[in-house]
Protein backbone atom coordinates (compact mmCIF):
# COMPACT_ATOMS: atom_id res chain seq x y z
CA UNK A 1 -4.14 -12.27 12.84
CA UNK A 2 -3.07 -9.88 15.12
CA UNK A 3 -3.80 -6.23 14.83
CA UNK A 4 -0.45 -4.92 15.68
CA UNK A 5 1.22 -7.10 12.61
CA UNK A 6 -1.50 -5.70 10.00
CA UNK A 7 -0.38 -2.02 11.09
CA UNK A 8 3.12 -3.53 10.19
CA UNK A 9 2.11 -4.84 7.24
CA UNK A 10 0.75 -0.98 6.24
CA UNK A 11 3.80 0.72 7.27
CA UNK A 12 4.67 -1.25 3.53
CA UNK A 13 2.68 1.79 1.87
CA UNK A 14 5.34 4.51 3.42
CA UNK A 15 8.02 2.98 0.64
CA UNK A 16 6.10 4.55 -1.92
CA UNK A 17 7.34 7.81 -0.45
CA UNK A 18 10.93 6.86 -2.21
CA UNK A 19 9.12 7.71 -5.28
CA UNK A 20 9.38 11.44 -4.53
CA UNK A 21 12.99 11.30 -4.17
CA UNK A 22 13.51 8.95 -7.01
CA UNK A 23 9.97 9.67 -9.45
CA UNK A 24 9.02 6.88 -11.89
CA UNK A 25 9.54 7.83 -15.78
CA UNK A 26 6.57 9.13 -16.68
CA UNK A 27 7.20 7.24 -19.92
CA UNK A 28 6.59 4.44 -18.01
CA UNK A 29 3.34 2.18 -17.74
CA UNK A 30 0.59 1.66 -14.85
CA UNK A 31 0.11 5.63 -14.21
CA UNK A 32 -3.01 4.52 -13.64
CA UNK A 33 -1.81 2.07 -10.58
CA UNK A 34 0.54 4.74 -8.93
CA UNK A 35 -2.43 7.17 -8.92
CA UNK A 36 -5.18 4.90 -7.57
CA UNK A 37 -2.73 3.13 -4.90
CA UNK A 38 -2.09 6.44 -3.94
CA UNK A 39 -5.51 6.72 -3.13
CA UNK A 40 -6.00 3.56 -1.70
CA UNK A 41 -2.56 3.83 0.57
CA UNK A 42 -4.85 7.05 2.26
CA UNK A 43 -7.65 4.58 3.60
CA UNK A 44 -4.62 3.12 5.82
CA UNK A 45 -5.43 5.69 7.76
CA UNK A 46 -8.84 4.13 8.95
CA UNK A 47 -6.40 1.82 10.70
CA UNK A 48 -6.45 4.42 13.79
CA UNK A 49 -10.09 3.65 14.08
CA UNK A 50 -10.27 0.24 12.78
CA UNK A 51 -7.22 -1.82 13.92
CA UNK A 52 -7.70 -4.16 10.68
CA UNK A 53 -7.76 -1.51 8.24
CA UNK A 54 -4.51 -0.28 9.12
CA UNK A 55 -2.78 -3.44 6.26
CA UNK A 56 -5.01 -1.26 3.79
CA UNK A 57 -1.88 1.33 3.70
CA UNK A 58 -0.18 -1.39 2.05
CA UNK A 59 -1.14 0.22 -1.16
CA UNK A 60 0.69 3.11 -0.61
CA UNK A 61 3.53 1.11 -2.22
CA UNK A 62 1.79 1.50 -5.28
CA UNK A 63 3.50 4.66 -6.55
CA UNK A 64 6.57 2.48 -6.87
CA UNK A 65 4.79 0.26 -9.78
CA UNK A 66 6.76 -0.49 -12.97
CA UNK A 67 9.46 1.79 -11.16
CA UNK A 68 12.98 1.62 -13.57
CA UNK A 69 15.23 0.58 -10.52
CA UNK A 70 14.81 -3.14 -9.57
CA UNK A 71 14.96 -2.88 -6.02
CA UNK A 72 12.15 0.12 -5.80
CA UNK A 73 9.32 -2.14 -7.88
CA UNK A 74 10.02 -4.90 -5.52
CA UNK A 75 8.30 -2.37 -3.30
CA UNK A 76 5.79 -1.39 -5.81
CA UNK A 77 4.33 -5.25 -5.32
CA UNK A 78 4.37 -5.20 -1.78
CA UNK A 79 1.19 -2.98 -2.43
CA UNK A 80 -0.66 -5.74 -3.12
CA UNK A 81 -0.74 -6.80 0.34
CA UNK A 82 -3.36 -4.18 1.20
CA UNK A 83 -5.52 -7.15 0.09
CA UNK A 84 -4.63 -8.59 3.89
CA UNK A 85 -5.97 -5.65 5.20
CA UNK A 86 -9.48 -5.46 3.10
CA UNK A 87 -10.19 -9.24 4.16
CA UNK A 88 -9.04 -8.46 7.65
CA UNK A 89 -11.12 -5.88 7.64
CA UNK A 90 -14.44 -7.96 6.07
CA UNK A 91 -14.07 -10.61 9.02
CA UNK A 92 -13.94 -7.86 11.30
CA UNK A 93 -17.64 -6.06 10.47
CA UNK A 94 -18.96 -9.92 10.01
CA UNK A 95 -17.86 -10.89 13.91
């Protein structure tokens, strides 16, 4: 895969920005999710060293998870795809 799509694919995690214009309920379940893909939307940033690590900002999305307004937790599981970039990013140290 190419390296310039996986950076797409981690420009995913800047949607989770919307959730500081339009916070989740904090009533709401998977906290736990928003905080750690949080975390794991920062190693996106690796993807300026590594090409293939730049799909791991794909979790960034994460702090739209179990998000009251339909269209925003669409973008919550988009985070997921920062799975792409951990793979992409295990063939890459292997070659």
């Amino acid at each position: 895969m190419n390296a310039d799509l996986l950076g797409l694919i981690g420009l995913i995690g800047l949607g989770g920005l919307a959730a500081l214009k339009a916070p989740v309920d904090a009533a709401r379940s998977g906290g736990t999710v928003r905080k750690m893909g949080g975390l794991l939307g920062l190693l996106g940033f690796v993807g300026l060293l590594v090409p293939p690590a730049g799909a791991m900002g794909a979790a960034g999305a994460f702090g739209l998870w179990n998000h009251q307004n339909a269209k925003l937790r669409v973008w919550g599981a988009l985070g997921w795809l920062w799975l792409v970039g951990l793979v992409m990013l295990a063939r890459w140290f292997l070659r």
